[in-house]
Protein backbone atom coordinates (compact mmCIF):
# COMPACT_ATOMS: atom_id res chain seq x y z
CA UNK A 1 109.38 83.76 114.69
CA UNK A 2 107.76 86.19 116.96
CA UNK A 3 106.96 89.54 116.40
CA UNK A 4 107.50 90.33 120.04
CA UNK A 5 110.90 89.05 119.76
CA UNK A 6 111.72 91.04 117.04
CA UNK A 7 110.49 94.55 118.81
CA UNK A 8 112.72 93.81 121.78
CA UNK A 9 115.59 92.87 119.23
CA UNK A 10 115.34 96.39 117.90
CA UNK A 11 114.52 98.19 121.14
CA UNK A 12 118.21 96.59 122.31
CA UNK A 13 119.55 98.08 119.83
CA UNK A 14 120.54 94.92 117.45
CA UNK A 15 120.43 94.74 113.77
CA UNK A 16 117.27 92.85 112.24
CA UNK A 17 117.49 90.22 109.54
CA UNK A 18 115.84 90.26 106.38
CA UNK A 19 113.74 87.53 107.26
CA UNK A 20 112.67 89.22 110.41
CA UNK A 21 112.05 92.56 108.71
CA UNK A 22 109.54 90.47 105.94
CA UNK A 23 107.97 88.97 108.18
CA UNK A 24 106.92 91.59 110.54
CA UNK A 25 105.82 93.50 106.54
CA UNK A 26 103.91 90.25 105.64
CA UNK A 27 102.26 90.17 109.09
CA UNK A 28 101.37 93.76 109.38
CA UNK A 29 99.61 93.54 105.71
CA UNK A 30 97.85 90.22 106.36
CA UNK A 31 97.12 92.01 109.78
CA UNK A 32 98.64 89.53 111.65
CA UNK A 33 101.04 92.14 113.32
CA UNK A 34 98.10 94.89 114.98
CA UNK A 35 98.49 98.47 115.10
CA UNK A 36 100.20 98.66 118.75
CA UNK A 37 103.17 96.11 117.58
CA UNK A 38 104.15 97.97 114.54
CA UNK A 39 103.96 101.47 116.63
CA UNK A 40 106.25 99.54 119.02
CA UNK A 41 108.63 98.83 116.51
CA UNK A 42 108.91 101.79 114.69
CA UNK A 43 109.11 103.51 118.38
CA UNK A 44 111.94 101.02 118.54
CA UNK A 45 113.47 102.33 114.87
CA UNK A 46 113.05 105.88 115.90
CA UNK A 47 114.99 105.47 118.92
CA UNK A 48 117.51 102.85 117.40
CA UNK A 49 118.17 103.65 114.13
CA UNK A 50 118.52 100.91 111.31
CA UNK A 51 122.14 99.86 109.23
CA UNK A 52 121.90 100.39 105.52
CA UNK A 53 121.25 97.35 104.91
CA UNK A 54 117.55 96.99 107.31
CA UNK A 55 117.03 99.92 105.35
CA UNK A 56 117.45 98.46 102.21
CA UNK A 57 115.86 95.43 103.20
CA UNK A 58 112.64 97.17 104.83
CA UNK A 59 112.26 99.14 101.65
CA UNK A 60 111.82 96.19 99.44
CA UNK A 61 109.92 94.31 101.83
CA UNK A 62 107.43 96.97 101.40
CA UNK A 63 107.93 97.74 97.98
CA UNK A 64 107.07 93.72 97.12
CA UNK A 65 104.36 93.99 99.89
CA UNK A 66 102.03 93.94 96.87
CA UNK A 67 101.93 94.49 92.78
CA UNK A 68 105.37 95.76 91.10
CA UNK A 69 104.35 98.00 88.54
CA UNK A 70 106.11 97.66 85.10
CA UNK A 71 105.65 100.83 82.93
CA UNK A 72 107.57 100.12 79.92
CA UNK A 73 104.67 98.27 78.09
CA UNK A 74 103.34 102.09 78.26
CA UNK A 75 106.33 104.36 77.65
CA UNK A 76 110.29 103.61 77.82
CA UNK A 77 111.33 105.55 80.27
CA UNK A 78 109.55 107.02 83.82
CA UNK A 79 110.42 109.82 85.97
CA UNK A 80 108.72 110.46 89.31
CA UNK A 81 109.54 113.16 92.26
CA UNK A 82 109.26 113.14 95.41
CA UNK A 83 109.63 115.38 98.50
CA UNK A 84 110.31 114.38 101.95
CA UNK A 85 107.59 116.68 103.13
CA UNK A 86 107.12 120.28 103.93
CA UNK A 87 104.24 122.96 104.54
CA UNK A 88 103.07 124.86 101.88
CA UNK A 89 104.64 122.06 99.51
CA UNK A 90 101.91 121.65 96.44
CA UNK A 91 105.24 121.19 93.81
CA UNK A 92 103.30 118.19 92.48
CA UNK A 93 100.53 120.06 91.20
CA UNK A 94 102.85 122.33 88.94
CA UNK A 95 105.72 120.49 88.28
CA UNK A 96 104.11 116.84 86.95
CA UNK A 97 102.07 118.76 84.20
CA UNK A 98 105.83 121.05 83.56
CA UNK A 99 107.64 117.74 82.57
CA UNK A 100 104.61 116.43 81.24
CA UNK A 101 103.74 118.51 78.79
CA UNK A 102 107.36 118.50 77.11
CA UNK A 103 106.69 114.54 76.45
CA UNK A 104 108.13 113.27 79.60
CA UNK A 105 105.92 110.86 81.74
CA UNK A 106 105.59 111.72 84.76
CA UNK A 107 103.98 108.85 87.08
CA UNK A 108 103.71 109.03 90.95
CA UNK A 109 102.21 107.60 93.32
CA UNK A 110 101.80 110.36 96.54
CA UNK A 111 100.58 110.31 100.18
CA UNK A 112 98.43 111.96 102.21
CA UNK A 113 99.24 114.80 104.68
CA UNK A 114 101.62 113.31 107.37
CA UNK A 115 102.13 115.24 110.98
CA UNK A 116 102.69 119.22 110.35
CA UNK A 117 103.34 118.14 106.56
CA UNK A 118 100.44 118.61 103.80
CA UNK A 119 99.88 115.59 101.68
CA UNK A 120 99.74 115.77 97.80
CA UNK A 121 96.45 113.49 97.98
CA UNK A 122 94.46 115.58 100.25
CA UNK A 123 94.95 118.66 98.20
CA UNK A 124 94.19 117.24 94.97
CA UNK A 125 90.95 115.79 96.21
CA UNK A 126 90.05 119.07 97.26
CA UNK A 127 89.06 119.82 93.99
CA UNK A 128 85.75 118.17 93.45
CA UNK A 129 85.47 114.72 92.23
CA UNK A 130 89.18 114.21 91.61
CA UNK A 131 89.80 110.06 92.24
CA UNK A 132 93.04 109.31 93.50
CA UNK A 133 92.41 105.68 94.10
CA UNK A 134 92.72 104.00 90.58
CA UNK A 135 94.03 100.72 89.64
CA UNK A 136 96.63 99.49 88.72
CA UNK A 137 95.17 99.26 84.99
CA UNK A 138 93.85 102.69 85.42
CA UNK A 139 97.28 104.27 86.51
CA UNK A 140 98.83 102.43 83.20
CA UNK A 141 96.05 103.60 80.87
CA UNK A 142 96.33 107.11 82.02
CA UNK A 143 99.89 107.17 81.66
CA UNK A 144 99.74 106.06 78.21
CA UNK A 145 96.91 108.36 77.29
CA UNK A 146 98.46 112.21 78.88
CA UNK A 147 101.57 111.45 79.81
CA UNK A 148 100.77 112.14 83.78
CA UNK A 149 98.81 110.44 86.70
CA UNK A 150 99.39 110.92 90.41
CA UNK A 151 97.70 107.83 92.63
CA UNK A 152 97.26 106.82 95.79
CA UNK A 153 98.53 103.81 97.59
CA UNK A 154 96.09 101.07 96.78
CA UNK A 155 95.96 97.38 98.03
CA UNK A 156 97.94 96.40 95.19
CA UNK A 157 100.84 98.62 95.53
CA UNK A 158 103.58 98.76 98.31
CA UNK A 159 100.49 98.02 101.02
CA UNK A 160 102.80 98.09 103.99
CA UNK A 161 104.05 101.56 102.98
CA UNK A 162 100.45 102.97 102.95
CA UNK A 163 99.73 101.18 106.43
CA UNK A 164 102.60 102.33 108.06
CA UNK A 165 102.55 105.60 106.66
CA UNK A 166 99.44 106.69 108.28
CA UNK A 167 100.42 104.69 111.88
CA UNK A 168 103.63 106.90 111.73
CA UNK A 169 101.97 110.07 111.21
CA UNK A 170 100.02 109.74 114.68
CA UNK A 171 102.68 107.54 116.70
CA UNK A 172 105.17 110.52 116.72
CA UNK A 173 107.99 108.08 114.61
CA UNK A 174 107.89 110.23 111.56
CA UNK A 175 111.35 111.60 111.84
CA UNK A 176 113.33 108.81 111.60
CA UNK A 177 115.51 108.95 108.58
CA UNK A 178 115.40 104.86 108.19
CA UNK A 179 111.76 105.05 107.91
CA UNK A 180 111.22 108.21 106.09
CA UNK A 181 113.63 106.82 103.15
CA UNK A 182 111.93 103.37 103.19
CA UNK A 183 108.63 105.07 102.40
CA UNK A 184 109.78 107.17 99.56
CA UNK A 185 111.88 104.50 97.92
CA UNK A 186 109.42 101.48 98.52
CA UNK A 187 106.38 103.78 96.39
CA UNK A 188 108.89 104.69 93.72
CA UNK A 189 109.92 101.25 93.47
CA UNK A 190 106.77 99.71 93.14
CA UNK A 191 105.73 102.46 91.05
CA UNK A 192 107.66 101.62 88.11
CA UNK A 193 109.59 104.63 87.88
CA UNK A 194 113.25 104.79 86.04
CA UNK A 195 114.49 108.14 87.14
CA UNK A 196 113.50 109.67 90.61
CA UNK A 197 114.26 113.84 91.81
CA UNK A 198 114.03 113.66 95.35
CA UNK A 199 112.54 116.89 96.89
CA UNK A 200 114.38 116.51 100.56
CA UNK A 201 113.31 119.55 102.47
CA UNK A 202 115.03 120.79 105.65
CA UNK A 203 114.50 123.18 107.91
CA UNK A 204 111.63 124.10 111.01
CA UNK A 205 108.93 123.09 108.72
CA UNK A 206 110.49 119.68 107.40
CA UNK A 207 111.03 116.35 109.39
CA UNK A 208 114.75 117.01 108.89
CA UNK A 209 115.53 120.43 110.70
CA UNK A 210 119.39 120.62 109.73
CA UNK A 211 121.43 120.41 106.60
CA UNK A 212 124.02 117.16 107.62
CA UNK A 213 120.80 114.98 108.07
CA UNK A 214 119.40 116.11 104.65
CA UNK A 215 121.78 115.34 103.39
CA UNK A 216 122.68 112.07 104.35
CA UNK A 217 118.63 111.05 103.81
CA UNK A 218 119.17 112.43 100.30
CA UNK A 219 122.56 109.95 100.35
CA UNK A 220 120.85 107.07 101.78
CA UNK A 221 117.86 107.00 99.34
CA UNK A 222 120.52 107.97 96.65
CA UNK A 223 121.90 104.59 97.85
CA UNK A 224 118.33 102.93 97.96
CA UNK A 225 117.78 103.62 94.18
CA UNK A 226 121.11 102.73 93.11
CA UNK A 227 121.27 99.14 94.71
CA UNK A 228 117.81 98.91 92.98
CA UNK A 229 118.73 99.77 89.48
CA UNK A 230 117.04 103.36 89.46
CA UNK A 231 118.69 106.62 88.27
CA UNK A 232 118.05 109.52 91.65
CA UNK A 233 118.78 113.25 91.81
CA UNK A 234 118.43 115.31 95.24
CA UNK A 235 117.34 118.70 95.95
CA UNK A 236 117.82 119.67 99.74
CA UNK A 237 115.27 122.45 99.43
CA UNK A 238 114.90 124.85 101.71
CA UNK A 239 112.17 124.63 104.59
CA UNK A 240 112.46 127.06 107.20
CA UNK A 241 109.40 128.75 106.45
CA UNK A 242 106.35 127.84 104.27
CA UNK A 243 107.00 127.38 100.82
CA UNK A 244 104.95 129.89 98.30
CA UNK A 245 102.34 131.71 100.49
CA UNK A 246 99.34 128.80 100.76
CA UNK A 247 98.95 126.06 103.39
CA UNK A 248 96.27 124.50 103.53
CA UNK A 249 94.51 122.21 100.98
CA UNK A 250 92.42 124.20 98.22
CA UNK A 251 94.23 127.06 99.24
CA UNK A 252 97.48 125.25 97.69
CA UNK A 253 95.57 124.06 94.83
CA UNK A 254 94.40 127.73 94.28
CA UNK A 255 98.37 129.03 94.50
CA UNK A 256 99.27 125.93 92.04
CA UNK A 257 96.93 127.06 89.05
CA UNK A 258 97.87 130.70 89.40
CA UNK A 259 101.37 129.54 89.04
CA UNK A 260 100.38 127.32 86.34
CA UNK A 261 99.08 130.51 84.50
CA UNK A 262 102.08 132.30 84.87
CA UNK A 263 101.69 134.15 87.97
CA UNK A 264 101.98 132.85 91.28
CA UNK A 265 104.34 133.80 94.40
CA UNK A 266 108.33 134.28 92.93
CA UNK A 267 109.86 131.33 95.64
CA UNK A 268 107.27 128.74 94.86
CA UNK A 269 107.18 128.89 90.88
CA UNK A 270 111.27 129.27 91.10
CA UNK A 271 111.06 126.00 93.50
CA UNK A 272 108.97 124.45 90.31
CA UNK A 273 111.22 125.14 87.89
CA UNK A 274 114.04 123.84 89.73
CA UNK A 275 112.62 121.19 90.65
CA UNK A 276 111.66 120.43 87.26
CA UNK A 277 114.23 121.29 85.56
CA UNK A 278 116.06 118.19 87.62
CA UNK A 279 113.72 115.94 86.03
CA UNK A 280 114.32 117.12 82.31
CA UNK A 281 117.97 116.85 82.89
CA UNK A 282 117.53 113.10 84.45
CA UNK A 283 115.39 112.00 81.63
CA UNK A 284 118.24 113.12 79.51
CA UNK A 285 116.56 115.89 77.70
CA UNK A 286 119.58 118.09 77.92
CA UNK A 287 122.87 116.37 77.47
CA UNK A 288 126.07 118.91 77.56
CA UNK A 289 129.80 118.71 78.40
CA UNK A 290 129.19 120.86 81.49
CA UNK A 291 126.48 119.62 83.81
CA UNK A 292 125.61 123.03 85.46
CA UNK A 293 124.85 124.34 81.58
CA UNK A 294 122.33 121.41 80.89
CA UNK A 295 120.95 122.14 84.15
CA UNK A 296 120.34 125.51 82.99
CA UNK A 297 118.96 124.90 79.70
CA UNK A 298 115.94 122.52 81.49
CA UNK A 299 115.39 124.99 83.99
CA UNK A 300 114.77 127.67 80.77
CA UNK A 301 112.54 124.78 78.70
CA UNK A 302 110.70 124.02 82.00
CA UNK A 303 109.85 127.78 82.91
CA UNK A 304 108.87 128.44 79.16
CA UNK A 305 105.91 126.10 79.99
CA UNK A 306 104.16 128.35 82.36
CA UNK A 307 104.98 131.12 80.23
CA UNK A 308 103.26 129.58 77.32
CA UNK A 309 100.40 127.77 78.31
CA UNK A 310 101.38 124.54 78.26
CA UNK A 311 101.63 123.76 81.81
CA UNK A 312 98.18 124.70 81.96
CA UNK A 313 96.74 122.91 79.44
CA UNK A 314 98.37 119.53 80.79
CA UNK A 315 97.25 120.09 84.41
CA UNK A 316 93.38 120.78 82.79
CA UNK A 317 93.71 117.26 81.00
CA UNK A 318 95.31 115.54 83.76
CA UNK A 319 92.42 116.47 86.04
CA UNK A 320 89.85 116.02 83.97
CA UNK A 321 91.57 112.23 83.49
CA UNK A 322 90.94 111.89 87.07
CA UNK A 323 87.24 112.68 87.31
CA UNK A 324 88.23 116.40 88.55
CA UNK A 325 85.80 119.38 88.06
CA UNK A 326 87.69 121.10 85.06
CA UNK A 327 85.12 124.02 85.96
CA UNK A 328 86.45 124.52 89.57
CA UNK A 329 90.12 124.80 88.30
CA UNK A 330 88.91 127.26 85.67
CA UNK A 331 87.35 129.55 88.15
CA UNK A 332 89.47 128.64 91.72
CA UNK A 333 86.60 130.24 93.53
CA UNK A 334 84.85 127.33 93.05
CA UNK A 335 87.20 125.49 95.13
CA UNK A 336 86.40 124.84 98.84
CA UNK A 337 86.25 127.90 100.57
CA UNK A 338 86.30 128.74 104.92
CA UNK A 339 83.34 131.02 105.92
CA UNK A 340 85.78 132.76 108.25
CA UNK A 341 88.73 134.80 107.36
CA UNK A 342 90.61 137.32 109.69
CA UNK A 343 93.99 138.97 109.50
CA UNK A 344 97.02 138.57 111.82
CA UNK A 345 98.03 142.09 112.09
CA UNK A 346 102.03 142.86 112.72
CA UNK A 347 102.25 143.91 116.16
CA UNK A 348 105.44 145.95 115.42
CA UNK A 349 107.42 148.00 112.40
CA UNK A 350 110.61 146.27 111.32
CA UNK A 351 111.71 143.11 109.21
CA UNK A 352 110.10 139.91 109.28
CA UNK A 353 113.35 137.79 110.98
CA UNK A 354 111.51 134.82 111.68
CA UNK A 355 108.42 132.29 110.92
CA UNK A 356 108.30 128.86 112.18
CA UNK A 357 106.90 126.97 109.50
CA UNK A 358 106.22 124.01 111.95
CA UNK A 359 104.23 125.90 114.25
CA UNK A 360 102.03 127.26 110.66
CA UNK A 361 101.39 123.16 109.88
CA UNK A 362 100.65 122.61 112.97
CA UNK A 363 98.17 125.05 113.20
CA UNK A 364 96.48 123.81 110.25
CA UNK A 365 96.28 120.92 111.24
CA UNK A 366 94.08 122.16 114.39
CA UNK A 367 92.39 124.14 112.08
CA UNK A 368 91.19 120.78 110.64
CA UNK A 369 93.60 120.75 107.70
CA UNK A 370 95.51 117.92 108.94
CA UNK A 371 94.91 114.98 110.95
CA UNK A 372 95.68 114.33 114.55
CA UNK A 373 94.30 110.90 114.42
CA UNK A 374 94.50 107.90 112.03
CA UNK A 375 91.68 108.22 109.58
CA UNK A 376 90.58 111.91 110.66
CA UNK A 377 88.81 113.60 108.21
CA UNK A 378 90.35 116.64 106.50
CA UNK A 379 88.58 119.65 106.01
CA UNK A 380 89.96 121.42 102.07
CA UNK A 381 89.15 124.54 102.48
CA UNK A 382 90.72 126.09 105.94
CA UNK A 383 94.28 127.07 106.26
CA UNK A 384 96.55 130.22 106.56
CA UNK A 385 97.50 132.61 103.14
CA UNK A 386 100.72 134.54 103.81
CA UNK A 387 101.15 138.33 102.25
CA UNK A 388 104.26 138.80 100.92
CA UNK A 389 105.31 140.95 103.86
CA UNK A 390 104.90 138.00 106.50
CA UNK A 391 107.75 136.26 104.65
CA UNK A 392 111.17 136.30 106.32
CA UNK A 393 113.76 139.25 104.84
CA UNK A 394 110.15 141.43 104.59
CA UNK A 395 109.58 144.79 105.82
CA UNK A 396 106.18 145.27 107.76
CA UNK A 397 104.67 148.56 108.85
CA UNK A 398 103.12 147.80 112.31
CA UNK A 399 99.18 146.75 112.13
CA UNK A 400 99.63 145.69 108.31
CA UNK A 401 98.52 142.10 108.11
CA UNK A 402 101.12 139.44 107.69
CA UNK A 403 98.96 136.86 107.12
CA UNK A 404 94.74 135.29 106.68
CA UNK A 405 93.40 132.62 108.66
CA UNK A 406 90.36 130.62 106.97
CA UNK A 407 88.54 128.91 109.70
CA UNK A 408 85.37 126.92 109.52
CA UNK A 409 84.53 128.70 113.20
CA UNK A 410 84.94 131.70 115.72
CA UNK A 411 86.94 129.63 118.16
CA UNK A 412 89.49 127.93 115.88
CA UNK A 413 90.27 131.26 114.28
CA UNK A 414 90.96 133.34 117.07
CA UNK A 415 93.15 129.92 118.77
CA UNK A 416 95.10 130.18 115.34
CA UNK A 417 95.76 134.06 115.53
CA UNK A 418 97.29 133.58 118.64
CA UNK A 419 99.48 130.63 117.57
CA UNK A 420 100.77 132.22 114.72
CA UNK A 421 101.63 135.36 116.41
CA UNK A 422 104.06 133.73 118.85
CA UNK A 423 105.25 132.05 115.63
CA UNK A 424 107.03 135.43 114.31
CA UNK A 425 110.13 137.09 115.54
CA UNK A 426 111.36 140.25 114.23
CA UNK A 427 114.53 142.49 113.71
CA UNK A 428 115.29 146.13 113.04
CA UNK A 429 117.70 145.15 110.39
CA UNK A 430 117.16 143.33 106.94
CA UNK A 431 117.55 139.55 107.54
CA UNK A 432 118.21 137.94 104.17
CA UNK A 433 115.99 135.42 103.08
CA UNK A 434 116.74 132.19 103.22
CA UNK A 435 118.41 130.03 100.04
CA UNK A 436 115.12 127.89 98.10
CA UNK A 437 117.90 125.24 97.28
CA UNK A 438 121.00 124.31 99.81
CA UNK A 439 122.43 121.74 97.50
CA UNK A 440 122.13 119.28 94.18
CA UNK A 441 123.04 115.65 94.62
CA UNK A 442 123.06 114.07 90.86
């Protein structure tokens, strides 16, 4: 077997066997396969698509790429979340230590910023100190001890996943539906976890832009889970413009803890307790006749626990756990911060009717918040704050600022101003906001 071969099988637009699809995975771990022959292929993917059943069988060639985690020496029953990627989307931060702190465990293993999208793993390490690479014994012991850990993608687990996740992120293959659902599915797999909520965004600032895809993603990893003996839920959440009003790394963790003590913008924390709310009712904390009333009744317990403190308190443990600086949570000034910060000022009076949340990633990304190359470095503390007003549905007075750049320079600032500013359209009539949530898939 070649791996050639099987490239210019896919490029032609034929169906690939399981033994070809595990043995370009064992190849491209053992590095075998090099960098330019798995972009080829998933070039050949993006274009080509894959059945349900290369999907199925690329997803657990990469989720027994490496170690199978089982949990249940640690705790009987596992829920994890996922989203499909977004900007502005830190709902890890506050919704593990939600559904943690009502007894749940809650452990994930997340990636790092992919394209326009933020990455859960770059904005946790943005607070100082936090470790996201622990073992396999560490991830168990943690689990065990608070209830909630959040890794990265180590040598041991799903390998192939955290290869090809960073290849895709600067090969322009991203968007491909097989691909994107592979990668969720193959780290929940090998992460042990019973009970999955997937987050699947859609909109300008997801890798699905319309509402059909989501929604057969959402299906297809519904499908994923099921054929592999796991229990899924799907939010198609909203992504036509930035969740909350943070993106950027410390920035995001900054908007997290104020929503974790009680405040925090009204889309984002509602997103949270959605989101976690999902997870209650998966676990099977709230069993009732009518599905929409249990739904309800998590959604209450999980917003009591940003009400209350607990939230809080669990997110303070869980990054202390991780060799986080407890003290730079406490005060989130002591986070990262960009020397530079300048206003975009609204060039006009009227409503907000428009924001391309794309174009905002993709502007921190130049801004140094993302990566444009395999293995960039990321810089926590520059990004773009929206006010309120810069929000879509909003009314703006001309020369009131609709949003903050935090640049590390003169040059990147002003370059950002200016491609955020073509990122905004506006009306003379109210344009409603958009829904947070299109649809539930239990």
């Amino acid at each position: 077997m070649r791996i050639v071969d099987i490239i210019t099988k896919k490029r032609d637009g034929n169906a690939l066997s399981r033994a070809e699809i595990e043995f370009f995975v064992q190849g491209y771990v053992s590095g075998d396969v090099p960098d330019y022959q798995a972009a080829a292929l998933c070039m050949a993917i993006f274009f080509r698509g894959m059945t349900p059943q290369e999907t199925a069988d690329l997803t657990e060639a990469m989720a027994r790429s490496g170690a199978m985690l089982d949990l249940h020496d640690v705790a009987p029953f596992i829920v994890d979340k996922h989203s499909s990627g977004g900007v502005g989307d830190k709902t890890t931060l506050v919704v593990a230590p939600m559904v943690a702190s009502l007894g749940v465990p809650v452990g994930k293993m997340s990636g790092r910023g992919l394209s326009f999208s933020g990455g859960t793993l770059d904005k946790l390490e943005s607070i100082p100190g936090f470790r996201t690479d622990l073992s396999i014994a560490e991830f168990k012991a943690q689990l065990r001890d608070i209830g909630v850990v959040v890794a990265g993608q180590t040598h041991e687990l799903a390998p192939a996943d955290g290869k090809l996740y960073a290849l895709r992120d600067v090969t322009g293959t991203v968007p491909s539906l097989p691909l994107i659902a592979s990668s969720i599915m193959s780290k929940k797999i090998a992460a042990g976890a019973d009970a999955i909520v997937l987050d699947v965004k859609v909109g300008r600032g997801a890798f699905v832009e319309n509402l059909p895809d989501a929604v057969m993603l959402a299906e297809l990893m519904a499908q994923l889970g099921q054929r592999l003996g796991r229990k899924i839920t799907a939010l198609l959440g909203d992504m036509s413009q930035p969740l909350g009003l943070a993106v950027g790394n410390a920035l995001e963790v900054a908007e997290a803890i104020a929503t974790l003590r009680g405040s925090g913008p009204a889309d984002f924390r509602q997103h949270c307790v959605d989101v976690a709310g999902e997870m209650l009712l998966i676990a099977g904390s709230h069993r009732a006749d009518d599905a929409e009333e249990g739904a309800r009744r998590a959604r209450a317990q999980a917003a009591a626990t940003l009400d209350n403190g607990m939230a809080w308190a669990k997110f303070r443990q869980w990054v202390a756990a991780q060799g986080g600086d407890v003290a730079c949570v406490d005060d989130p000034d002591r986070l990262p911060r960009a020397p530079i910060m300048r206003p975009l000022p609204a060039p006009r009076s009227g409503y907000v009717a428009r924001l391309d949340a794309r174009e905002v990633g993709y502007t921190v990304v130049e801004l140094g918040g993302g990566r444009s190359r395999k293995g960039d470095p990321i810089d926590p503390a520059v990004g773009v704050v929206l006010e309120t007003r810069g929000k879509a549905g909003a009314r703006v007075e001309a020369g009131e600022p609709l949003l903050w750049v935090h640049a590390r320079d003169v040059a990147t600032c002003t370059a950002a101003l200016a491609r955020l500013a073509a990122a905004y359209t506006f009306s003379d009539t109210v344009i409603p906001a958009p829904p947070l949530v299109h649809r539930v898939i239990r």
